[in-house]
N, C-alpha and C. Protein backbone atom coordinates (compact mmCIF):
# COMPACT_ATOMS: atom_id res chain seq x y z
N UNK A 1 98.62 156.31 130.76
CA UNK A 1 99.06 154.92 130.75
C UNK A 1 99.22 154.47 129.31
N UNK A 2 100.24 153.59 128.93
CA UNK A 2 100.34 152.87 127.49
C UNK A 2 99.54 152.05 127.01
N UNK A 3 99.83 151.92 126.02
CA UNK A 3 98.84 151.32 125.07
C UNK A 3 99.12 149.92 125.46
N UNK A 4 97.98 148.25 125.69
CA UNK A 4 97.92 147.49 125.76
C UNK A 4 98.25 146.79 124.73
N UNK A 5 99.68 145.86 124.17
CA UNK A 5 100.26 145.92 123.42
C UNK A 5 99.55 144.88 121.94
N UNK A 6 98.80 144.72 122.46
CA UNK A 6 97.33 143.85 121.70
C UNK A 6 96.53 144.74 121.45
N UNK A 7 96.20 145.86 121.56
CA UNK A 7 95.75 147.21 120.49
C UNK A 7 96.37 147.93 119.72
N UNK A 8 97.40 147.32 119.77
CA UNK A 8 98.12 147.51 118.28
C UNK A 8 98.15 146.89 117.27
N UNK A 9 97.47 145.77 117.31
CA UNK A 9 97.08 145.21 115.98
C UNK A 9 95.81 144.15 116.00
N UNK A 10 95.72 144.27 115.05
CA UNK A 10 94.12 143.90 114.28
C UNK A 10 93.74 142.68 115.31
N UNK A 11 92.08 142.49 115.34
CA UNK A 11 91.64 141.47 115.93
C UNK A 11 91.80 140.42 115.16
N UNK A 12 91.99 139.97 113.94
CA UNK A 12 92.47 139.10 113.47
C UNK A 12 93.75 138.39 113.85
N UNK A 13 94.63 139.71 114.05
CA UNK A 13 96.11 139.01 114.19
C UNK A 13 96.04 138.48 115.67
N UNK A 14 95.17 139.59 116.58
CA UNK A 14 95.41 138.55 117.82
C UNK A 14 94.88 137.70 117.77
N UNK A 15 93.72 136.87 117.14
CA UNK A 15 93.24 135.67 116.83
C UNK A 15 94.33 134.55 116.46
N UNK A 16 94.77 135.08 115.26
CA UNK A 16 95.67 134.29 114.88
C UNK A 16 96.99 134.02 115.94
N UNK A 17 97.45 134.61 116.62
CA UNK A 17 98.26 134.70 118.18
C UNK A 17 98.12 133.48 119.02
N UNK A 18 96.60 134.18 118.79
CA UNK A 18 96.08 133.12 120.40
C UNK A 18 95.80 132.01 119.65
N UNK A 19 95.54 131.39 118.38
CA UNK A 19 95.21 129.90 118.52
C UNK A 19 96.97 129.73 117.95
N UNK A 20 97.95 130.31 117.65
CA UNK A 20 98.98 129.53 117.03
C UNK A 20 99.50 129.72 118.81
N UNK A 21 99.17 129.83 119.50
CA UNK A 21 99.45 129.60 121.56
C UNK A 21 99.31 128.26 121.52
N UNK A 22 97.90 128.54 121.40
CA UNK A 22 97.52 127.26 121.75
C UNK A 22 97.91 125.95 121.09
N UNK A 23 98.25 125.95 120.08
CA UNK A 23 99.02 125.06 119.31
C UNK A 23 100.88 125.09 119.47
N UNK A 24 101.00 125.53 120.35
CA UNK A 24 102.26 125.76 120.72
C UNK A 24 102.72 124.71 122.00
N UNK A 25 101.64 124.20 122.54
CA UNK A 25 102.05 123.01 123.43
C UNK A 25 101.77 121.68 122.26
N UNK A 26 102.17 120.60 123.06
CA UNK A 26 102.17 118.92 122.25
C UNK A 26 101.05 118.60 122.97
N UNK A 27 101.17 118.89 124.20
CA UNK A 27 99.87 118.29 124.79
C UNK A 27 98.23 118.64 124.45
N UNK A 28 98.42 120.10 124.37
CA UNK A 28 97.25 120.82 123.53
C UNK A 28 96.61 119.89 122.31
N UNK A 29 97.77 119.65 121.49
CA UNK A 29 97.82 119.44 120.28
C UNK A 29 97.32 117.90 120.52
N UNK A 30 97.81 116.91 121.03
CA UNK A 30 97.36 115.92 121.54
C UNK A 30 95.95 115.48 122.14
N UNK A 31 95.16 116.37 122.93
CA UNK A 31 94.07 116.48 123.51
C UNK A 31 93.02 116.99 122.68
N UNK A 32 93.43 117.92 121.28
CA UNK A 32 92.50 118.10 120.18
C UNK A 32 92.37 116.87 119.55
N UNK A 33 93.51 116.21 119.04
CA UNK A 33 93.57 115.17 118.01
C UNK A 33 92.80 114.00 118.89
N UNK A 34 93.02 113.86 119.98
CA UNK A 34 92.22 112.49 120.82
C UNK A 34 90.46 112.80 120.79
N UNK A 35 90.28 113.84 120.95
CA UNK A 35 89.10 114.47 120.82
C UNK A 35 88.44 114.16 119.21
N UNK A 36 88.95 114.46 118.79
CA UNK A 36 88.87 114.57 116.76
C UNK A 36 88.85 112.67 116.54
N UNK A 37 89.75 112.29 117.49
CA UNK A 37 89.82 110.37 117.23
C UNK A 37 88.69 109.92 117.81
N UNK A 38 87.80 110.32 118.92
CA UNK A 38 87.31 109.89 119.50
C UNK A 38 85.35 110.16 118.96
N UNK A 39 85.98 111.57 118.24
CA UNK A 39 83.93 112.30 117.69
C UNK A 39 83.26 112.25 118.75
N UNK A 40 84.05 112.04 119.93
CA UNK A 40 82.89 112.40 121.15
C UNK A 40 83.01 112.76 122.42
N UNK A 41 82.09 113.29 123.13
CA UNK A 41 82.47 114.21 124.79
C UNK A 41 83.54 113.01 125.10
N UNK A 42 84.50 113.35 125.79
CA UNK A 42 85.25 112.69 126.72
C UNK A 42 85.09 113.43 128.06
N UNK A 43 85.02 112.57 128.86
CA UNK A 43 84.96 112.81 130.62
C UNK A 43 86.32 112.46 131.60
N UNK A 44 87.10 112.40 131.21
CA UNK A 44 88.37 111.78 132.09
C UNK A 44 89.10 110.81 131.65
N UNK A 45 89.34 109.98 130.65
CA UNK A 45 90.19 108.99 130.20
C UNK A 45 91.03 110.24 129.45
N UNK A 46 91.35 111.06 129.32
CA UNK A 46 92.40 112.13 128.59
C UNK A 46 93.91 111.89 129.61
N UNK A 47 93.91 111.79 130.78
CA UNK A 47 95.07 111.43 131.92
C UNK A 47 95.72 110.05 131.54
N UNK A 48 94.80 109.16 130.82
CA UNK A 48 95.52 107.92 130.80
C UNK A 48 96.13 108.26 129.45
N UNK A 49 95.22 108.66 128.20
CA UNK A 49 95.32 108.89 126.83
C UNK A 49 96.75 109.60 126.60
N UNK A 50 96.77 110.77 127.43
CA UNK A 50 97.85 111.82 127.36
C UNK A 50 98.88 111.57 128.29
N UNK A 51 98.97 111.09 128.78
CA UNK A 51 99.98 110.73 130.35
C UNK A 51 100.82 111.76 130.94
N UNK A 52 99.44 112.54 131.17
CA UNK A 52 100.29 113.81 131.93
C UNK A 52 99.31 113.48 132.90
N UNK A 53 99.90 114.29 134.35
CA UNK A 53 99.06 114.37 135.22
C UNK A 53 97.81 115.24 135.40
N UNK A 54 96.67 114.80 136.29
CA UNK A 54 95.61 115.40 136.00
C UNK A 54 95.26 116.92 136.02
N UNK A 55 96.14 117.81 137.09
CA UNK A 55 96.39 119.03 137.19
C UNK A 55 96.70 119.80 135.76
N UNK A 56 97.59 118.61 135.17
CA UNK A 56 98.73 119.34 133.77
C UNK A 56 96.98 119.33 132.42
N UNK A 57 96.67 118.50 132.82
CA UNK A 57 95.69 118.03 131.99
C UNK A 57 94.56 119.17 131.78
N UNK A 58 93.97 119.06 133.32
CA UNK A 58 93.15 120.50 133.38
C UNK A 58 93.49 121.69 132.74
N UNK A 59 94.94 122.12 133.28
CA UNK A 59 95.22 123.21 132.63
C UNK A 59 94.89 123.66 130.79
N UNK A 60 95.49 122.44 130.27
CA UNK A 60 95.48 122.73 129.09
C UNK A 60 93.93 122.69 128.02
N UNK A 61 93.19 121.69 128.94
CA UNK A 61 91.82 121.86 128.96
C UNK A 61 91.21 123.03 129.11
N UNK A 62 91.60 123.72 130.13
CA UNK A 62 91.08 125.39 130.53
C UNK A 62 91.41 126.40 129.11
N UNK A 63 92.87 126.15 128.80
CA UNK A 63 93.68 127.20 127.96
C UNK A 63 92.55 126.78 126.55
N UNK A 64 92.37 125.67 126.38
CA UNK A 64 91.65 125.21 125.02
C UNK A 64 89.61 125.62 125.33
N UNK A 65 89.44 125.46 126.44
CA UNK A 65 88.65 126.05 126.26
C UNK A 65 88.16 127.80 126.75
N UNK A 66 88.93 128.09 127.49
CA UNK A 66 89.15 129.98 127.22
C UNK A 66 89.25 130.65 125.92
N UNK A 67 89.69 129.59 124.58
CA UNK A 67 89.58 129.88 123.93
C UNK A 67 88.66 129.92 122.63
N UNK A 68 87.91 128.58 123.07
CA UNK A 68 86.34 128.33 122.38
C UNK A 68 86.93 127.55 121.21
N UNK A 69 87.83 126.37 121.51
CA UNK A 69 88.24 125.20 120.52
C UNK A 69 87.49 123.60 120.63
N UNK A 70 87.21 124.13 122.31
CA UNK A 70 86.22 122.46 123.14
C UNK A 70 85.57 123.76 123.89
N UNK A 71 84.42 122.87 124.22
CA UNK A 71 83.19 123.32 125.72
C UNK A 71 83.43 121.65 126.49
N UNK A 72 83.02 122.34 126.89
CA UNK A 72 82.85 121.38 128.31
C UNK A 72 80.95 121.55 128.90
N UNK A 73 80.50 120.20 129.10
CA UNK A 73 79.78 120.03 129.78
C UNK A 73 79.58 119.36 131.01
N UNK A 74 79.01 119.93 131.93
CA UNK A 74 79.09 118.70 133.56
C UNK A 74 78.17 117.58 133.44
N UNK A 75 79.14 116.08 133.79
CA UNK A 75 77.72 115.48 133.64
C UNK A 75 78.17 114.85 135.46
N UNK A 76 77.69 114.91 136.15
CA UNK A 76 77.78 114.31 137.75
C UNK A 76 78.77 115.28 138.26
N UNK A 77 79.95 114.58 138.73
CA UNK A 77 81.07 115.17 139.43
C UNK A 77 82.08 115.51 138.05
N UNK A 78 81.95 114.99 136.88
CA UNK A 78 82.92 114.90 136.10
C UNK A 78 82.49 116.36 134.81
N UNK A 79 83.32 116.79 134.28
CA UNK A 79 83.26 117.83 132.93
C UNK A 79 83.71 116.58 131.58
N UNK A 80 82.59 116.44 130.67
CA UNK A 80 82.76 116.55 129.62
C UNK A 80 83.16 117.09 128.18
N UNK A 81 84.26 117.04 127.81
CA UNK A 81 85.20 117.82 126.56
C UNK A 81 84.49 117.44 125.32
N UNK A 82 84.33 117.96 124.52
CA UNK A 82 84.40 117.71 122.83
C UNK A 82 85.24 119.30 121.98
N UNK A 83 84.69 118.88 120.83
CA UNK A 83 85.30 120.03 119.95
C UNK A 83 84.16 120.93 119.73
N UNK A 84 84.24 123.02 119.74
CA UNK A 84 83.39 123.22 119.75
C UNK A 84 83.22 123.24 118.06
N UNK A 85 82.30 122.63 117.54
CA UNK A 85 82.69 123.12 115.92
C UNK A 85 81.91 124.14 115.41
N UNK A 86 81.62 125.64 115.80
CA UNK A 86 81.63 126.05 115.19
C UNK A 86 82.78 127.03 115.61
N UNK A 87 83.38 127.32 116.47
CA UNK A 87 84.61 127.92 116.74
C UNK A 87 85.43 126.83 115.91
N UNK A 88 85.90 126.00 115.64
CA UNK A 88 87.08 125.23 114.97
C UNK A 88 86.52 125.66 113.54
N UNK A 89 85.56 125.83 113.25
CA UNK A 89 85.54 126.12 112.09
C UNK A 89 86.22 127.28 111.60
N UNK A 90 85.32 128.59 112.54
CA UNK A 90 85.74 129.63 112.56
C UNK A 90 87.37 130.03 112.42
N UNK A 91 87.97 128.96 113.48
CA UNK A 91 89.50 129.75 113.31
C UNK A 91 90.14 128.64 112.37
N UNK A 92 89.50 127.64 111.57
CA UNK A 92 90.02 127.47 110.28
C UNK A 92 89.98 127.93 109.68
N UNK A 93 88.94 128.92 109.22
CA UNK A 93 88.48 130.17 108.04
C UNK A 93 89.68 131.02 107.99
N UNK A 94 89.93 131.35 109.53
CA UNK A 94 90.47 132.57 109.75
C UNK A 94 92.42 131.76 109.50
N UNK A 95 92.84 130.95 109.89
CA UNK A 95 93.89 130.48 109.47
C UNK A 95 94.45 129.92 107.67
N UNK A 96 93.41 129.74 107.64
CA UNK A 96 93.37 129.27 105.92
C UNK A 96 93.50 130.48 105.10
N UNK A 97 93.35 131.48 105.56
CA UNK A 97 93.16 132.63 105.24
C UNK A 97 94.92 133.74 105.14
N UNK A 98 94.86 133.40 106.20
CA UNK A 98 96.64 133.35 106.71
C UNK A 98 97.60 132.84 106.35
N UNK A 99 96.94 131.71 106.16
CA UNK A 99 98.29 130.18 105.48
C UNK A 99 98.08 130.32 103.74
N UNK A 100 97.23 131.26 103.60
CA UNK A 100 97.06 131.32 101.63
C UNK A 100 97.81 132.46 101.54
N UNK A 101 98.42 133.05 102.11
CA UNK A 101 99.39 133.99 101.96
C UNK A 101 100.21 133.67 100.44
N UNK A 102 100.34 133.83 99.64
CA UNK A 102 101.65 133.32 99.09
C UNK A 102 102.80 134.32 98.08
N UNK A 103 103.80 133.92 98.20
CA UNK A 103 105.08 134.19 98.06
C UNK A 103 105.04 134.73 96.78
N UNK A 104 105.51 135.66 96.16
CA UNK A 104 105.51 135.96 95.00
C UNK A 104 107.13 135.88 94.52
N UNK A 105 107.29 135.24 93.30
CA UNK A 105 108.60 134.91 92.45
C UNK A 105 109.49 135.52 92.67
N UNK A 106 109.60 136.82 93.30
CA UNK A 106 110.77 137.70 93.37
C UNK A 106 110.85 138.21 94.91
N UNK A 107 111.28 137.35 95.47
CA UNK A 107 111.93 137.21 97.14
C UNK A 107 113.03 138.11 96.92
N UNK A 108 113.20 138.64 98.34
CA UNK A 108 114.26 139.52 98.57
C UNK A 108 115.43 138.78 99.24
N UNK A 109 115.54 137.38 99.17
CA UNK A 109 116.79 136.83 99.82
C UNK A 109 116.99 135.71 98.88
């Protein structure tokens, strides 16, 4: 059988993959920054905040946290969101790292 096309390169790069994914929706991107506005668990006002529906909402909640950007805690019937920070830290290290790339004076175009 072939090679799983994500063992072909470094755990870094699939790092870097999977959070520039996840930053690849508005809504994602939206539901971090409300989170980051807010400094605190949110439980369900994200549907009114974001005005997507609650299904669309979950989802992207799931994708963000499969990836260890928010946890979630249960408090009753409801899940509580925040940011996890030491994963946000983490894949700032690891992006800052990426984004310091830089260009040297003699480009080939």
């Amino acid at each position: 059988m072939g090679l799983i096309k994500t063992e072909k390169f470094s755990e870094s790069q699939n790092q870097i993959a999977l959070f520039a994914k996840a930053f690849g929706h508005p809504a994602r991107v939206a539901i971090i920054q409300h989170l980051f506005k807010i400094n605190a668990c949110v439980c369900g006002d994200l549907v009114e905040e974001i005005g997507l529906a609650q299904p669309t909402i979950s989802q992207h909640l799931k994708e963000l946290k499969n990836l260890g950007l928010i946890q979630g805690t249960i408090e009753g019937t409801s899940v509580c969101y925040c940011i996890n920070k030491d994963n946000w830290t983490a894949m700032k290290t690891l992006l800052n790292g990426f984004f310091n790339n830089n260009l040297d004076s003699n480009t080939c175009c």
